[in-house]
N, C-alpha and C. Protein backbone atom coordinates (compact mmCIF):
# COMPACT_ATOMS: atom_id res chain seq x y z
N UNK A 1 0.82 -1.19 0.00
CA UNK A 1 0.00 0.00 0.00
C UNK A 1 0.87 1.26 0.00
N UNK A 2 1.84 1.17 0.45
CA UNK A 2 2.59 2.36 0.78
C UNK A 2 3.46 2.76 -0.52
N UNK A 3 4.15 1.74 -1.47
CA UNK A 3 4.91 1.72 -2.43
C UNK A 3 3.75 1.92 -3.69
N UNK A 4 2.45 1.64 -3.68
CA UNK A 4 1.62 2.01 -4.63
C UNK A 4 1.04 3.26 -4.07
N UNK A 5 1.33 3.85 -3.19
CA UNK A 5 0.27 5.21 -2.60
C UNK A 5 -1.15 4.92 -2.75
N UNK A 6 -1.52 3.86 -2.19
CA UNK A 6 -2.73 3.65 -2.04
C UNK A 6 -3.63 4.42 -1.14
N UNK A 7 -4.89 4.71 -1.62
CA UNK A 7 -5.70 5.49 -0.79
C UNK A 7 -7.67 4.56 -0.49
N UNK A 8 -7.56 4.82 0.74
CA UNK A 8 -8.92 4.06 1.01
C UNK A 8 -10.19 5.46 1.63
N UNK A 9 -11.43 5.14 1.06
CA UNK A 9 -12.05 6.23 2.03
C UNK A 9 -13.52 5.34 1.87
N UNK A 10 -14.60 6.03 3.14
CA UNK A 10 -15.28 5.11 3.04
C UNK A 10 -16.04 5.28 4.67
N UNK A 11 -17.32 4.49 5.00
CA UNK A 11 -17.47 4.73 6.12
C UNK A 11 -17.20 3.27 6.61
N UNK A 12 -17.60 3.36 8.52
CA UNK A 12 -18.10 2.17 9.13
C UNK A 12 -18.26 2.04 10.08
N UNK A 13 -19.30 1.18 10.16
CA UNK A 13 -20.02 1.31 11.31
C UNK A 13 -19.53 1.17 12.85
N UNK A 14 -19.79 2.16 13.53
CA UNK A 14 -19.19 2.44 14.90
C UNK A 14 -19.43 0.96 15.85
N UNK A 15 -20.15 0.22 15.80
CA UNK A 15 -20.28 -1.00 15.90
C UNK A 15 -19.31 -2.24 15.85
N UNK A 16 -18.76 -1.98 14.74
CA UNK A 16 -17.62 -3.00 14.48
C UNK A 16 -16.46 -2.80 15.34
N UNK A 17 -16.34 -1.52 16.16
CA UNK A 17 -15.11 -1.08 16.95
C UNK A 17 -15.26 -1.47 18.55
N UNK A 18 -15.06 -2.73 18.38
CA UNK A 18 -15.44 -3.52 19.90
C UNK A 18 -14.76 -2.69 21.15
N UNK A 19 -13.38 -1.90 20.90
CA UNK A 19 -13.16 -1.34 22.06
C UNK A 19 -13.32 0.05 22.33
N UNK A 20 -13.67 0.46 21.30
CA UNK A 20 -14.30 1.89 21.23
C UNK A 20 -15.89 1.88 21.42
N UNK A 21 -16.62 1.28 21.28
CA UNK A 21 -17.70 0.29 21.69
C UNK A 21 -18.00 0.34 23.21
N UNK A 22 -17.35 -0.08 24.05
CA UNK A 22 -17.03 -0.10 25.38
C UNK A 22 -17.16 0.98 26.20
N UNK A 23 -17.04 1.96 25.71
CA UNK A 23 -16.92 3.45 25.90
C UNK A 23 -17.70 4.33 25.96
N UNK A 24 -18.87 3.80 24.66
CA UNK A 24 -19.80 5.16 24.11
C UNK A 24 -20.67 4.61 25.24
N UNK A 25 -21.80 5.75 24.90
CA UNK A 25 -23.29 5.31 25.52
C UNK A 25 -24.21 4.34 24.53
N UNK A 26 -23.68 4.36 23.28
CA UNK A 26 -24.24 3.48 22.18
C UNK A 26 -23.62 3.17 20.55
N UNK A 27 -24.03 1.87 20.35
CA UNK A 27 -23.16 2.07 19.03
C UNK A 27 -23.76 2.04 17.82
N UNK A 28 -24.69 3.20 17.78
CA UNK A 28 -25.36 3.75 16.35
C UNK A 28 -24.63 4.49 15.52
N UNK A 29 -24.73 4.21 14.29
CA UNK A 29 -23.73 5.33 13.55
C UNK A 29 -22.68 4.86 13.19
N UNK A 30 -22.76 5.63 12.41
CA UNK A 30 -21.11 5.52 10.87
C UNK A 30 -19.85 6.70 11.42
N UNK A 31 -18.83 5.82 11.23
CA UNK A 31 -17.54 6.99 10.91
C UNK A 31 -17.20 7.20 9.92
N UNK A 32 -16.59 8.33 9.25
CA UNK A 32 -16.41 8.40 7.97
C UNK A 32 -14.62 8.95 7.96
N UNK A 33 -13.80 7.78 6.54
CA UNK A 33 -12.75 8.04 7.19
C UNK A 33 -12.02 7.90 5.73
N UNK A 34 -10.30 8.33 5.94
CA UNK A 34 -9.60 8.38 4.66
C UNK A 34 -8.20 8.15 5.19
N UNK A 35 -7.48 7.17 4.33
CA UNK A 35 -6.96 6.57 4.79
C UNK A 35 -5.50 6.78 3.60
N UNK A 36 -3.93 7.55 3.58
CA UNK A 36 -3.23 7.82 2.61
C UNK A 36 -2.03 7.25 3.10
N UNK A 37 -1.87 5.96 2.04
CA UNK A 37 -0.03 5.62 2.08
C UNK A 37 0.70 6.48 1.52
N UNK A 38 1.54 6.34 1.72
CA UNK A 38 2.65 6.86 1.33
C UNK A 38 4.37 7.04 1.86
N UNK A 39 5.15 7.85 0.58
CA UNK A 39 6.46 7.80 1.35
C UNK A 39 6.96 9.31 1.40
N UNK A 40 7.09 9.76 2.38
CA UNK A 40 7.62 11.11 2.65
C UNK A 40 9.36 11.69 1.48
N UNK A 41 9.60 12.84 1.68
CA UNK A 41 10.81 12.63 1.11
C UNK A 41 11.64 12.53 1.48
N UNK A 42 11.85 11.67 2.73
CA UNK A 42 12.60 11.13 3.35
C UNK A 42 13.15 9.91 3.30
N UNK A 43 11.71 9.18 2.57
CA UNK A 43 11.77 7.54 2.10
C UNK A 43 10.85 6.99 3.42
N UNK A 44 10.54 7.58 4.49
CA UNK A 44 9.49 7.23 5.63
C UNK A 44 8.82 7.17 5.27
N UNK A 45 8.00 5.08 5.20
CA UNK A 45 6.58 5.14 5.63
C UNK A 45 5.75 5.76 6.17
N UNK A 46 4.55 6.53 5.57
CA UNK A 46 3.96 7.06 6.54
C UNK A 46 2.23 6.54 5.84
N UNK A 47 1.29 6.92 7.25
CA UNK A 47 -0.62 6.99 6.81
C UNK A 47 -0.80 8.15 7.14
N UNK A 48 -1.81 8.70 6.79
CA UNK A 48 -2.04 9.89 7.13
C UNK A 48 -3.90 9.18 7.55
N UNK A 49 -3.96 9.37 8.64
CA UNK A 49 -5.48 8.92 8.98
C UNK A 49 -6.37 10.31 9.14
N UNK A 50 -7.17 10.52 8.60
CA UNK A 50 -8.51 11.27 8.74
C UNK A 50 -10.20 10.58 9.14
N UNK A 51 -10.31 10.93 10.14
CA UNK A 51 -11.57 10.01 10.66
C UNK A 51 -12.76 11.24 11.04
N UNK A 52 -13.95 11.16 11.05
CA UNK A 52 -15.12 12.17 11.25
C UNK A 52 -15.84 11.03 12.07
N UNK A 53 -16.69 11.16 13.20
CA UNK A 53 -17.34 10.32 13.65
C UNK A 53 -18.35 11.75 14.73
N UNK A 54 -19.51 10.76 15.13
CA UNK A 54 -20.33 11.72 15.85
C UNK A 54 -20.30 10.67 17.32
N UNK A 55 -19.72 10.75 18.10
CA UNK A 55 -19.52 9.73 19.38
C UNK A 55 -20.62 10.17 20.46
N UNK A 56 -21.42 8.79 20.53
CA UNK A 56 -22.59 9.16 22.02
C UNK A 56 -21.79 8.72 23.28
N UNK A 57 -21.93 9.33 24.36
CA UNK A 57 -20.88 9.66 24.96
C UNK A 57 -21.98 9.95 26.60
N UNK A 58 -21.48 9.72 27.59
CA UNK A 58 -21.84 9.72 28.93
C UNK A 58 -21.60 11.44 29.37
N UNK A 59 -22.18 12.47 29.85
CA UNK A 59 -21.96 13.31 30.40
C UNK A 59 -21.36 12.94 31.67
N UNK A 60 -20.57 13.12 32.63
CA UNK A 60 -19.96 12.74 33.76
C UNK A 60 -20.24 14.03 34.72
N UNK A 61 -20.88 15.07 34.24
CA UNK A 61 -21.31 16.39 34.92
C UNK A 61 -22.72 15.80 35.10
N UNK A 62 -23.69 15.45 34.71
CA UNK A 62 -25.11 15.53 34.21
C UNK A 62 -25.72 13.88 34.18
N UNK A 63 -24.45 13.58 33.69
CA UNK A 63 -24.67 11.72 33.92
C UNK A 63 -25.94 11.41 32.84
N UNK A 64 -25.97 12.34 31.71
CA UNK A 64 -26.91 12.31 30.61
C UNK A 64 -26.16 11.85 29.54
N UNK A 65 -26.91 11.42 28.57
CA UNK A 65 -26.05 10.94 27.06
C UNK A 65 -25.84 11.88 26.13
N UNK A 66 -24.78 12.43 25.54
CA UNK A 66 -24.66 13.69 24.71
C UNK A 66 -23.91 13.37 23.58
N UNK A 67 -24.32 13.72 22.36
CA UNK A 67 -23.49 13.24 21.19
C UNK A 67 -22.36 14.40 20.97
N UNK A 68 -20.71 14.12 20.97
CA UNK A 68 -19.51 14.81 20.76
C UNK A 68 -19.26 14.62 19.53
N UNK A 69 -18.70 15.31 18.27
CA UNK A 69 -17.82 15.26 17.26
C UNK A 69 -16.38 15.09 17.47
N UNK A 70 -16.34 13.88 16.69
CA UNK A 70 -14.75 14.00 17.00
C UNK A 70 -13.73 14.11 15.59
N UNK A 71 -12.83 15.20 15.39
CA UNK A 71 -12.01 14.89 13.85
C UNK A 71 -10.69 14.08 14.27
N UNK A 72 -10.54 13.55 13.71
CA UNK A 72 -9.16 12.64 13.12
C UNK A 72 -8.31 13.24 12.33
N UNK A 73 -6.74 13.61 12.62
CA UNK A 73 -6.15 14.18 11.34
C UNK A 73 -4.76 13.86 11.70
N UNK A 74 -4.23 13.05 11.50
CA UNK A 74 -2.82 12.82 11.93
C UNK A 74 -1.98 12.22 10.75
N UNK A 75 -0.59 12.02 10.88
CA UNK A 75 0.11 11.32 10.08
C UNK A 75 0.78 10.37 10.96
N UNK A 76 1.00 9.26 10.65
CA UNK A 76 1.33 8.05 11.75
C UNK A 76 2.94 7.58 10.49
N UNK A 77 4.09 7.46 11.06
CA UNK A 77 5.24 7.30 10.70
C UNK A 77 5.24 5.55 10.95
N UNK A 78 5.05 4.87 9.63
CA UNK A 78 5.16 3.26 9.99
C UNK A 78 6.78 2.69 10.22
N UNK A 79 7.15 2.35 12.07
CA UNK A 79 8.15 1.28 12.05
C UNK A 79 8.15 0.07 12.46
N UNK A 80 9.25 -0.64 12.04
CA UNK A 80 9.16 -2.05 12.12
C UNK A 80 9.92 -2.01 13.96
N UNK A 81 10.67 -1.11 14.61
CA UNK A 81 11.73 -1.63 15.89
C UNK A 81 11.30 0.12 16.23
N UNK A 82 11.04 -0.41 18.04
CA UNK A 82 10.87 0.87 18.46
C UNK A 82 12.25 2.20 18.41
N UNK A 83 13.21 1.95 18.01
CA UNK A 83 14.66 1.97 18.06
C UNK A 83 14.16 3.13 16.51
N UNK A 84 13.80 2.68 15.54
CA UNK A 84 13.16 3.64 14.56
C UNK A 84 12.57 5.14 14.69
N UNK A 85 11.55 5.18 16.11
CA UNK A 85 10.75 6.20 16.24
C UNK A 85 12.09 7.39 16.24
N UNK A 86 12.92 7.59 16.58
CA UNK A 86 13.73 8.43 16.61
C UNK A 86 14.05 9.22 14.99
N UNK A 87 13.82 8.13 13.99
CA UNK A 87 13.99 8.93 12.88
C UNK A 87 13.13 9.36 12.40
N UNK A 88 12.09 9.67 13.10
CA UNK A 88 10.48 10.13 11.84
C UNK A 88 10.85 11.78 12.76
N UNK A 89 10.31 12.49 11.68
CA UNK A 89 10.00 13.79 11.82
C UNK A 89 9.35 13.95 12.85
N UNK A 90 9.10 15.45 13.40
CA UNK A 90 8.51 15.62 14.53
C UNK A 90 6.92 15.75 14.42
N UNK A 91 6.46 16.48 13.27
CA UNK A 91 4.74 15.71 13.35
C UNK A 91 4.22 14.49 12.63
N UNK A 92 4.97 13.44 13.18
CA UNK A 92 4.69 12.35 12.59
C UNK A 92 4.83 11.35 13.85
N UNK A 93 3.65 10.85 14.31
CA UNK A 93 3.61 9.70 15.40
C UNK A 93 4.26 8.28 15.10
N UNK A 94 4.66 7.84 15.87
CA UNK A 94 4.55 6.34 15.22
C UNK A 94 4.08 5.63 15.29
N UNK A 95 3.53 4.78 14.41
CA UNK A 95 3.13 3.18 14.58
C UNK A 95 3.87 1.92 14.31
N UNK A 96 4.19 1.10 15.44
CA UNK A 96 4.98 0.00 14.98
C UNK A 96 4.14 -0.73 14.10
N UNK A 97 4.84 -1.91 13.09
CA UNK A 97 3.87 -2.57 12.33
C UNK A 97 4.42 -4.10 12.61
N UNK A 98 3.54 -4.81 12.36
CA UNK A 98 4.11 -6.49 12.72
C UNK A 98 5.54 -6.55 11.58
N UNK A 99 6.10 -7.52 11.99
CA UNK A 99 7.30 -8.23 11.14
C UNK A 99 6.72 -8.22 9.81
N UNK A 100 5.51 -8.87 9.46
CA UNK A 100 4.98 -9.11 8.34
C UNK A 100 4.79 -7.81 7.79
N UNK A 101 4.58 -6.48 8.18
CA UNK A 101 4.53 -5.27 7.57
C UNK A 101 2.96 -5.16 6.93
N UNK A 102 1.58 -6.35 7.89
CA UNK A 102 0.31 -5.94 7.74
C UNK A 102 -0.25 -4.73 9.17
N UNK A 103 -0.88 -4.41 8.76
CA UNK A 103 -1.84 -3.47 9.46
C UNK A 103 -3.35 -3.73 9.33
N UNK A 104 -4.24 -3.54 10.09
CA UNK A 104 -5.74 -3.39 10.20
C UNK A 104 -5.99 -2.17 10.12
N UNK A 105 -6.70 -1.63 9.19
CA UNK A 105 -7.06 -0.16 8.81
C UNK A 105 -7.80 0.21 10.42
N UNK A 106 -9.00 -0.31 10.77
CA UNK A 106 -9.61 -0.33 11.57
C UNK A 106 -9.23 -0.46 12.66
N UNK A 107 -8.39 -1.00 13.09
CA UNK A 107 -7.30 -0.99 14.76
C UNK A 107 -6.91 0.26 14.10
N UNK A 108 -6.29 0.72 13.60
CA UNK A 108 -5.51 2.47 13.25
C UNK A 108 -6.45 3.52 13.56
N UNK A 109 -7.42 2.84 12.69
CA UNK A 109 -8.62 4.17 13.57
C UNK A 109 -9.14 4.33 14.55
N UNK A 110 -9.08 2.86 15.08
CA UNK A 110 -10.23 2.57 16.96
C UNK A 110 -8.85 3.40 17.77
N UNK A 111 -7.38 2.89 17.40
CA UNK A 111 -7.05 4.02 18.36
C UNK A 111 -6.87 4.70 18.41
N UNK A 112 -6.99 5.58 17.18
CA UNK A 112 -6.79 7.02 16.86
C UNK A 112 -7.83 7.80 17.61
N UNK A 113 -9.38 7.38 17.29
CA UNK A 113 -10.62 7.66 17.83
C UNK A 113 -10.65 7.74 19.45
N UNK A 114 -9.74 6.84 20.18
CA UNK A 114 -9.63 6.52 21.40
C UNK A 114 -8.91 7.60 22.44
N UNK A 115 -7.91 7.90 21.48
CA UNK A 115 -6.79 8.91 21.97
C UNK A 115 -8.08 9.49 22.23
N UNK A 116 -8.70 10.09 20.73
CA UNK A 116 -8.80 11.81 20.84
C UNK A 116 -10.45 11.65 21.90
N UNK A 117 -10.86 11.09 22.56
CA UNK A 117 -11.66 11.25 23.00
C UNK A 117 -11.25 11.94 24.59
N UNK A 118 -12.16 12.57 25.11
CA UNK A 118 -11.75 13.19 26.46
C UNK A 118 -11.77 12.14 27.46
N UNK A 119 -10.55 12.46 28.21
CA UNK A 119 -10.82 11.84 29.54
C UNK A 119 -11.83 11.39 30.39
N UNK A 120 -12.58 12.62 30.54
CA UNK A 120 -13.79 13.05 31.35
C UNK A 120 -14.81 13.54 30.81
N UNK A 121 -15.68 12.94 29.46
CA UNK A 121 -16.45 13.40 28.76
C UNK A 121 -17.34 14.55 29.61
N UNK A 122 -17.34 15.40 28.59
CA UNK A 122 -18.72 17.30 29.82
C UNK A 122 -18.97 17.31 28.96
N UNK A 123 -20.77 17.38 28.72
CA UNK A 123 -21.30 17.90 27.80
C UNK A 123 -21.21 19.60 27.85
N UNK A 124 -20.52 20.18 26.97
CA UNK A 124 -20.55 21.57 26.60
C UNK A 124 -21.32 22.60 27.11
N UNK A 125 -22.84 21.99 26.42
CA UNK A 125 -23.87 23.00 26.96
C UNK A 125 -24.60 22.77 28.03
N UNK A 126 -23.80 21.31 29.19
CA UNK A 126 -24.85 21.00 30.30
C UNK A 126 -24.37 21.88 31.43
N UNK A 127 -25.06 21.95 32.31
CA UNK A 127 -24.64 23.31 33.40
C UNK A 127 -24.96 22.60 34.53
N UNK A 128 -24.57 23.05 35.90
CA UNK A 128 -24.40 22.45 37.17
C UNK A 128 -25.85 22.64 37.76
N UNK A 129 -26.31 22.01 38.19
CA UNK A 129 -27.54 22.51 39.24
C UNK A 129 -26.78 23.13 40.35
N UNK A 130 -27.97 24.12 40.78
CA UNK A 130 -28.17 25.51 41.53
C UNK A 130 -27.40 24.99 43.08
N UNK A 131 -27.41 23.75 43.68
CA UNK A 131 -27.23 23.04 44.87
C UNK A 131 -25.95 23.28 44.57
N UNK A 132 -25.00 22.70 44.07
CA UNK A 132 -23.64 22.27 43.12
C UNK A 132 -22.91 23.60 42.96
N UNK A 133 -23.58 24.65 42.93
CA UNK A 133 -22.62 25.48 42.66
C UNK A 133 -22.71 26.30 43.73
N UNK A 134 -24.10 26.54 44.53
CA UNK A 134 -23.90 27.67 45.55
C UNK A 134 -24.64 28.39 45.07
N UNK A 135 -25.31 29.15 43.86
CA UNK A 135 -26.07 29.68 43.79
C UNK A 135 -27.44 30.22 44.45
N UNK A 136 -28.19 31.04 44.39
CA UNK A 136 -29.12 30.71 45.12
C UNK A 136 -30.13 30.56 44.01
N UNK A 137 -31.22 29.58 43.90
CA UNK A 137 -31.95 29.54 43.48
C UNK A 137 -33.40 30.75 43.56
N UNK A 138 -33.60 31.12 44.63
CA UNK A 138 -34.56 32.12 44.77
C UNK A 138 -34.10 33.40 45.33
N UNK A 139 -33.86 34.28 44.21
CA UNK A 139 -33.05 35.31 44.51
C UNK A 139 -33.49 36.56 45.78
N UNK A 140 -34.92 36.44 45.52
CA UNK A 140 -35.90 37.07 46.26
C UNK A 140 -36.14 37.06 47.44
N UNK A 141 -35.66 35.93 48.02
CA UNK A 141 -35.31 35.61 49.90
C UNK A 141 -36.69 35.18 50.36
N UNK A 142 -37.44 34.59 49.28
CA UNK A 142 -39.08 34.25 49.98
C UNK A 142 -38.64 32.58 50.28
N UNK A 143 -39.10 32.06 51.37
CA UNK A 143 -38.82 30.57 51.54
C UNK A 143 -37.77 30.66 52.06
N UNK A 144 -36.53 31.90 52.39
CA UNK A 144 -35.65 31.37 52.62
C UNK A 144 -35.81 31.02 54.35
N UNK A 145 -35.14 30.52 55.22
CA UNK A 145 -35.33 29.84 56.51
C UNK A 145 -34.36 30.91 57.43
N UNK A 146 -35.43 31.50 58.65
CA UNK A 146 -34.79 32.41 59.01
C UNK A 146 -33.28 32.49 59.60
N UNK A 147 -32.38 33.39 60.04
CA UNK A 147 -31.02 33.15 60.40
C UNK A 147 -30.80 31.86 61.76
N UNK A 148 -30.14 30.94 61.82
CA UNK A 148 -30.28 30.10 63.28
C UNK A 148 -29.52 31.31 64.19
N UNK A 149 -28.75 31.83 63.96
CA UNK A 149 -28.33 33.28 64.95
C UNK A 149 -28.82 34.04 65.66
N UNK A 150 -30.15 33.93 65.21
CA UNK A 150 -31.14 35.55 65.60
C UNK A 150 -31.37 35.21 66.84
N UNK A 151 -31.42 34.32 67.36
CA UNK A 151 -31.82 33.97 69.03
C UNK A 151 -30.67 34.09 69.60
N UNK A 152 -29.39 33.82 69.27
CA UNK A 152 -28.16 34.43 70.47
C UNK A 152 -28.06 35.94 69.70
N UNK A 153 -28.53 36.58 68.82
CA UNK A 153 -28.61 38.15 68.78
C UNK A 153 -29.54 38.62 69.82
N UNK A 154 -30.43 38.29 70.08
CA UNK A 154 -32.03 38.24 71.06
C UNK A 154 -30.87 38.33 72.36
N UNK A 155 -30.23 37.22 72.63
CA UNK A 155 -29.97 36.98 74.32
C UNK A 155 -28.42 37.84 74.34
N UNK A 156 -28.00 38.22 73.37
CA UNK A 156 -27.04 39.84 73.29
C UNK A 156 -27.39 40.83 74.14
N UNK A 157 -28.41 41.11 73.64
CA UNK A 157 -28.93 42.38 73.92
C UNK A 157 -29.63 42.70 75.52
């Protein structure tokens, strides 16, 4: 693939990615992805992975299900001995490849997809309840519960 500059693009289904799978809140939906061999002018193997996916995803603020976008855009430097990574350029990651010099398109993307996901998925637009932050909910002071103080102010005086 790399000596023909082969190029793949194409979707698939978020489903098939058993360990990315594990993760979401569900596995509906297509990724859509592009996939470029090639050799730098260096003579370095390299892929250049591009992935688009819409990931359902756990709020950990809200503990609700929220769909995240995630882009893919990297160039992955293919070596055979970790002893290699030292010669790939600096925006170029590496990927070791078996002895045999196969790859699974799809392992390249589950962990590409994996990286870029957050630690601590937050949905964006979810917000803290009023308890949680200190706020006051009723700005107006009706309901509020009188001071427990006011009776050693009383025996002050």
């Amino acid at each position: 693939m790399v000596s023909a500059r082969r190029s793949f693009e194409g979707t698939l289904p978020i489903a098939a990615l058993s360990r990315l799978s594990e993760v979401l809140a569900s596995t509906d939906g297509e990724l859509q992805f592009e996939l470029d061999f090639g050799r730098d002018e260096l003579g370095i193997s390299y892929v250049d992975v591009r992935v688009r996916a819409s990931l359902p995803l756990i709020c950990q603020r809200t503990l609700e299900p929220f769909v995240l976008p995630i882009a893919v855009d990297t160039r992955l430097g293919l070596i055979r001995q970790e002893r290699d990574e030292a010669g790939l350029p600096p925006d170029c990651e590496p990927l070791l490849v078996a002895e045999d010099g196969r790859l699974n398109p799809a392992d390249v993307m589950e962990d590409e997809l994996l990286l870029a996901l957050p630690l601590v998925p937050v949905n964006p637009d979810a917000s803290l309840p009023d308890e949680v932050t200190g706020q006051d909910p009723d700005p107006a002071g009706e309901g509020r519960s009188e001071n427990p103080f006011a009776v050693l102010r009383e025996l002050k005086k």
